[in-house]
Protein backbone atom coordinates (compact mmCIF):
# COMPACT_ATOMS: atom_id res chain seq x y z
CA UNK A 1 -134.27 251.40 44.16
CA UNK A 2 -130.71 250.44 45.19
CA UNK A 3 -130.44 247.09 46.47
CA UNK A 4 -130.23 246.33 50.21
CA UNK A 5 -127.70 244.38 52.23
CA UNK A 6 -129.99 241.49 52.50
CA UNK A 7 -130.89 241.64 49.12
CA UNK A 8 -126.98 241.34 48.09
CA UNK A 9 -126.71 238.55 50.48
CA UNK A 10 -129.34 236.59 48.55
CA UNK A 11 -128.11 237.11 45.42
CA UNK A 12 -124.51 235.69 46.12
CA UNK A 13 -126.09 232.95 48.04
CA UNK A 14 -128.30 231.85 45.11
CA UNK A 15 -125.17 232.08 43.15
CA UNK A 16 -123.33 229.68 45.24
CA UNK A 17 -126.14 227.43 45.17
CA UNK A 18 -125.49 227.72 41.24
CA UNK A 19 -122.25 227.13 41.20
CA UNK A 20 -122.57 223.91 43.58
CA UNK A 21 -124.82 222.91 41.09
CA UNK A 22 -122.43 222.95 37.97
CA UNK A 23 -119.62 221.57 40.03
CA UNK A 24 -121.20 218.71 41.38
CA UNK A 25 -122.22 218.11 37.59
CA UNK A 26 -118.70 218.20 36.62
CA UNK A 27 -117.42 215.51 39.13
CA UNK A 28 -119.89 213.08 39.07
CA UNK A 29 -123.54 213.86 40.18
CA UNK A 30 -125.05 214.71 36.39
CA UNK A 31 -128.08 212.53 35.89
CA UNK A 32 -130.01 214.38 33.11
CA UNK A 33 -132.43 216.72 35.11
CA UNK A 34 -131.74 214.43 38.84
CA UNK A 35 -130.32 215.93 41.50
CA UNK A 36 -130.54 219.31 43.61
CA UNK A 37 -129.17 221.57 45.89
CA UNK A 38 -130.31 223.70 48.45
CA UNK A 39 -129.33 226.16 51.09
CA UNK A 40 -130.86 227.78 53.89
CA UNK A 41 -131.81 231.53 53.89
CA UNK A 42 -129.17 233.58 56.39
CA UNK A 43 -132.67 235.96 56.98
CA UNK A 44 -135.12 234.04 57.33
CA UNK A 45 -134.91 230.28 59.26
CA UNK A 46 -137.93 229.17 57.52
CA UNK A 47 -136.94 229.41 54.26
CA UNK A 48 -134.51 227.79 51.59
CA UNK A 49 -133.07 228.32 48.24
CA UNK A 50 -132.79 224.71 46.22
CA UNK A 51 -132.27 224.13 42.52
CA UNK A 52 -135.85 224.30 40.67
CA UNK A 53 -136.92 221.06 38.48
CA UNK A 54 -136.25 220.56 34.60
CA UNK A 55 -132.83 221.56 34.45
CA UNK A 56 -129.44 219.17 34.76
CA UNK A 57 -127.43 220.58 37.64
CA UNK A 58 -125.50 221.79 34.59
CA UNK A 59 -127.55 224.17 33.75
CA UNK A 60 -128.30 225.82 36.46
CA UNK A 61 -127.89 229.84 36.81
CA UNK A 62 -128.59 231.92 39.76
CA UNK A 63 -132.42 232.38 38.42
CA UNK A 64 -133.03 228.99 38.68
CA UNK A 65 -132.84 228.99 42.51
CA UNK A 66 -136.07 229.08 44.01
CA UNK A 67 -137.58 229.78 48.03
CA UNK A 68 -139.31 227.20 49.73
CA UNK A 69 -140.67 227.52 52.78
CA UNK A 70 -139.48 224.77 55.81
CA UNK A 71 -143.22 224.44 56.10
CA UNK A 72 -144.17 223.75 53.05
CA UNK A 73 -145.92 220.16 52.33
CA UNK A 74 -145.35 217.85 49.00
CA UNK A 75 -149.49 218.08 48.55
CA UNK A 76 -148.80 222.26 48.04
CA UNK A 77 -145.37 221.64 45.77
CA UNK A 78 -145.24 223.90 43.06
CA UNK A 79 -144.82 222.73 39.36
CA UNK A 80 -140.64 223.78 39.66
CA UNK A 81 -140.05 221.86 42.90
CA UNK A 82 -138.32 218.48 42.74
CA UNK A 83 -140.17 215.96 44.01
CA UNK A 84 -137.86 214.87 46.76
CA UNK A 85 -137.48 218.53 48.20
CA UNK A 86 -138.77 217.27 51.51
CA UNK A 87 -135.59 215.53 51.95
CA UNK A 88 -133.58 218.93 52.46
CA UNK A 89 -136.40 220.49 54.76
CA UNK A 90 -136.07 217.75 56.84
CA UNK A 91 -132.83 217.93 57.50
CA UNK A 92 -132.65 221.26 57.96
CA UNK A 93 -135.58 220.73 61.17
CA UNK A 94 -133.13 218.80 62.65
CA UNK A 95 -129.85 219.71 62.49
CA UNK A 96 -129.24 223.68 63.13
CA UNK A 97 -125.92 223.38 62.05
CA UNK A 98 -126.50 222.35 58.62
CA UNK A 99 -126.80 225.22 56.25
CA UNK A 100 -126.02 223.55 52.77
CA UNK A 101 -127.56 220.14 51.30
CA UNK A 102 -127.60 218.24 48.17
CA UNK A 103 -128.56 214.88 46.93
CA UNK A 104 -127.93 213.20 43.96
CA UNK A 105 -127.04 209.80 41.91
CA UNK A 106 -123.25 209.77 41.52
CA UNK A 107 -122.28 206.01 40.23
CA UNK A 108 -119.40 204.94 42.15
CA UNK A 109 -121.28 205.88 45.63
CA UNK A 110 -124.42 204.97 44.06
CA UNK A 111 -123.24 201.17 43.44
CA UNK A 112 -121.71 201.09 47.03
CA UNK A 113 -124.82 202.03 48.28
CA UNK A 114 -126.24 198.74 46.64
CA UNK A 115 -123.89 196.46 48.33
CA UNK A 116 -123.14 195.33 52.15
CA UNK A 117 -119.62 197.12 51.54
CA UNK A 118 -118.38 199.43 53.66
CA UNK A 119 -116.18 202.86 53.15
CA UNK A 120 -113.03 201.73 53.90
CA UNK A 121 -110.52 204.74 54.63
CA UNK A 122 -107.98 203.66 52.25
CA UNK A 123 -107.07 207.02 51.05
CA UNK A 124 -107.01 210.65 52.42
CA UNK A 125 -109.91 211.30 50.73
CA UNK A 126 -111.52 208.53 52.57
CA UNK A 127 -110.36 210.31 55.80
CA UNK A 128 -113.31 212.90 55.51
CA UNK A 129 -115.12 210.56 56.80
CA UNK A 130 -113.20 209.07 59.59
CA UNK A 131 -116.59 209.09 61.82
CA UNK A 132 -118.21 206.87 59.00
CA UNK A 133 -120.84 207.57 56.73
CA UNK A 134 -124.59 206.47 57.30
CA UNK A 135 -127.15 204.34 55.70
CA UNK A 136 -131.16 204.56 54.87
CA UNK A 137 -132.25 201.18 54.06
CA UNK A 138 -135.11 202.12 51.95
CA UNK A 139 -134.93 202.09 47.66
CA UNK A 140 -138.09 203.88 47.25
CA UNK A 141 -138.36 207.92 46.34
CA UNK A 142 -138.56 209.68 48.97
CA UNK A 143 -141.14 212.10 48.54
CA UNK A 144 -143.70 212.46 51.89
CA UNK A 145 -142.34 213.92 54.98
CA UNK A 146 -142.52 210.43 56.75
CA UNK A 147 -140.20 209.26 54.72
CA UNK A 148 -137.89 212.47 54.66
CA UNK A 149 -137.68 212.43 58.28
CA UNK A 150 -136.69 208.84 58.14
CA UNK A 151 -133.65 210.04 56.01
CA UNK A 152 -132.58 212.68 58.35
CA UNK A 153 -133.06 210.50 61.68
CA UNK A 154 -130.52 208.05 59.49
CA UNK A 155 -128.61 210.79 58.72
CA UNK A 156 -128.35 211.94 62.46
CA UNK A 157 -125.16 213.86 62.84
CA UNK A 158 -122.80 212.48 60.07
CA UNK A 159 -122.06 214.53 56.80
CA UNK A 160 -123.36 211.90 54.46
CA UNK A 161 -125.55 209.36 54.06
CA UNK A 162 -125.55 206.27 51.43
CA UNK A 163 -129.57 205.74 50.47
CA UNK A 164 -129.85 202.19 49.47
CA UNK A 165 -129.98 201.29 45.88
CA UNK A 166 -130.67 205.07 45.40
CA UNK A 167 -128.13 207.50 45.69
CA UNK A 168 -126.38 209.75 48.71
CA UNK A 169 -127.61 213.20 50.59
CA UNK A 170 -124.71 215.22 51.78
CA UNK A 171 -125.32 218.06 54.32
CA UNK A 172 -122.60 220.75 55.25
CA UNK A 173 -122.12 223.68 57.75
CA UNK A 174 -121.95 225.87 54.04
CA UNK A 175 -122.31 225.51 50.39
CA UNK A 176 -118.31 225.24 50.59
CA UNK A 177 -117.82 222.38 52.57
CA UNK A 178 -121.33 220.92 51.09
CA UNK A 179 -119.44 220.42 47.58
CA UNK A 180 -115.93 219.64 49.24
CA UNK A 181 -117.61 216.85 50.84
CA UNK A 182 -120.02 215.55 47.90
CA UNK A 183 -116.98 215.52 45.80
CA UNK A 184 -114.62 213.81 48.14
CA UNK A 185 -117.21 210.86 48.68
CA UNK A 186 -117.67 210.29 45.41
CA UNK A 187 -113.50 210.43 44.61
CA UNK A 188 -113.18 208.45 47.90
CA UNK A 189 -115.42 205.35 46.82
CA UNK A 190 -114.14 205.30 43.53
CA UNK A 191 -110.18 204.76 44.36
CA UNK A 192 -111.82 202.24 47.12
CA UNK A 193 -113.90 200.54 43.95
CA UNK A 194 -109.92 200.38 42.24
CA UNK A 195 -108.07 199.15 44.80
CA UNK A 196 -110.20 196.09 45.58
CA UNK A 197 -109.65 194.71 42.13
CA UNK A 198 -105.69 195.27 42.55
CA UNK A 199 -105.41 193.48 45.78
CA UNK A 200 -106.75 193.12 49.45
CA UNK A 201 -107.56 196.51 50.87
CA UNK A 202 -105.08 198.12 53.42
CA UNK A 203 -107.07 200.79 55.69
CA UNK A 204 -105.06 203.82 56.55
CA UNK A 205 -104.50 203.15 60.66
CA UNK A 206 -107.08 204.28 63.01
CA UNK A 207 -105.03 206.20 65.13
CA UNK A 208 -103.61 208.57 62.32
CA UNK A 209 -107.40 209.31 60.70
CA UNK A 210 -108.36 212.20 63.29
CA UNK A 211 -105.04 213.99 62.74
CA UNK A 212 -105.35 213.74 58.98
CA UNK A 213 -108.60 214.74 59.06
CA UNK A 214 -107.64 217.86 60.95
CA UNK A 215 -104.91 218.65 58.84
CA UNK A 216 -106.14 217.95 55.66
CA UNK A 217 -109.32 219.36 55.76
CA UNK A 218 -109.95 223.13 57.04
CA UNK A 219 -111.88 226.66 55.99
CA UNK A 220 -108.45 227.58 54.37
CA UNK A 221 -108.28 224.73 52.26
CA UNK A 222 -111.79 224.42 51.37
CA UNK A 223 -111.96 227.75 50.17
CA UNK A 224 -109.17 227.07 47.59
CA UNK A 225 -110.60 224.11 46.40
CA UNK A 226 -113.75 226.42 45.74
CA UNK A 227 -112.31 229.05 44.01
CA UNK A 228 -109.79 226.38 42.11
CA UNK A 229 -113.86 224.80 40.70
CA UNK A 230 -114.88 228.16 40.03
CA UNK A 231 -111.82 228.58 38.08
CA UNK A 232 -112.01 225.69 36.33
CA UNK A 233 -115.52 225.81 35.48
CA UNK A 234 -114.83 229.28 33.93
CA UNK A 235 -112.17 228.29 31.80
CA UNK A 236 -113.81 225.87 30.63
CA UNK A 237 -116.62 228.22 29.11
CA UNK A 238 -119.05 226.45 31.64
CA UNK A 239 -119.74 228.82 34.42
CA UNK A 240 -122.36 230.49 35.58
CA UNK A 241 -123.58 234.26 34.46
CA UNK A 242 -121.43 237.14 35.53
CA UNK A 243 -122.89 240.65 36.50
């Protein structure tokens, strides 16, 4: 039987959800089998399609994408759901305009989560974030939805959040601008970690960050940074399956 519109439309979005994966593993979030990515069903509100457990981010091929129900509690988690999948079905309760979220361990955002530091804006890629970033101040794993929805009220309406002594969760309005943004943070604290050992830090002026931000980032571009990854990724012998 000849596949159907909305079967086509889950099939690419699983792929995307792949190749977030294998980016994100390529630009700092690989943590042996840590990590995942999800995104919410276009159909069907109540559902998502997130990374399944025991592979690296790597690894990951459109297969390995799995449903999950919004409704679905950690007591009824199947044997290939990560353990801190509540943290994306929370979010996604909350905030309707999220359709994309990952979380993950990269180091240089990692460490800054385990200091009083700040993101500074000291470079344009710091400028994605010219709102700020937020903060959970809880180490532990977050795997009851107590503690999930304590993550998303942190989270409230900013794109990222630093989870103390933990790692980050990123949300985005797609898978696009999901990666754009999980990658930028990461690049963004690690020039910020360089330039404090070369001197005292020089913030790019507040009243230029909105108009920079603007600029800079947009659909246009953030589609050509995707497709530059994808190419990347398949030159490199490392993307996903083809059809």
């Amino acid at each position: 039987m000849a596949a159907t519109a909305g079967d086509r439309q889950i099939r690419d979005l699983r792929a995307e959800v792949a190749w977030a994966c294998r980016i994100l593993a390529e630009h700092g979030y690989r943590d042996l089998t840590l990590g995942h990515v999800s995104a919410r069903d276009p159909g069907d509100p109540g559902r998502i399609w997130i990374k399944r457990r025991g592979l690296t981010l790597a690894e990951i091929e459109p297969e390995d994408v799995i449903a999950v129900d919004l409704d679905s509690h950690p007591e009824s988690a199947t044997p290939e759901m990560h353990l801190e999948t509540v943290l994306h079905t929370e979010v996604y309760r909350r905030r309707e305009d999220v359709t994309a979220v990952a979380h993950g361990h990269p180091p240089y955002s990692t460490a800054l989560g385990a200091t009083d530091s700040p993101l500074l804006t000291l470079t344009h890629d710091a400028v994605l974030f010219d709102r700020g970033i937020a903060t959970f101040e809880n180490a532990d794993l977050i795997t009851e939805v107590s503690q999930a929805e304590q993550v998303a009220d942190a989270l409230g309406d900013h794109s990222a959040v630093l989870m103390r002594n933990h790692g980050v969760l990123v949300a985005g309005a797609d898978i696009r601008w999901l990666v754009l943004t999980a990658v930028t943070l990461e690049r963004a604290v690690m020039l910020q970690s360089i330039a404090v050992t070369l001197g005292s830090p020089r913030p790019i002026e507040d009243g230029l960050l909105g108009d920079l931000n603007r600029r800079k980032y947009d659909d246009y571009l953030v589609n050509e940074y995707w497709e530059a990854w994808v190419r990347e990724l398949r030159r490199g012998g490392i993307g996903i399956k083809e059809d």
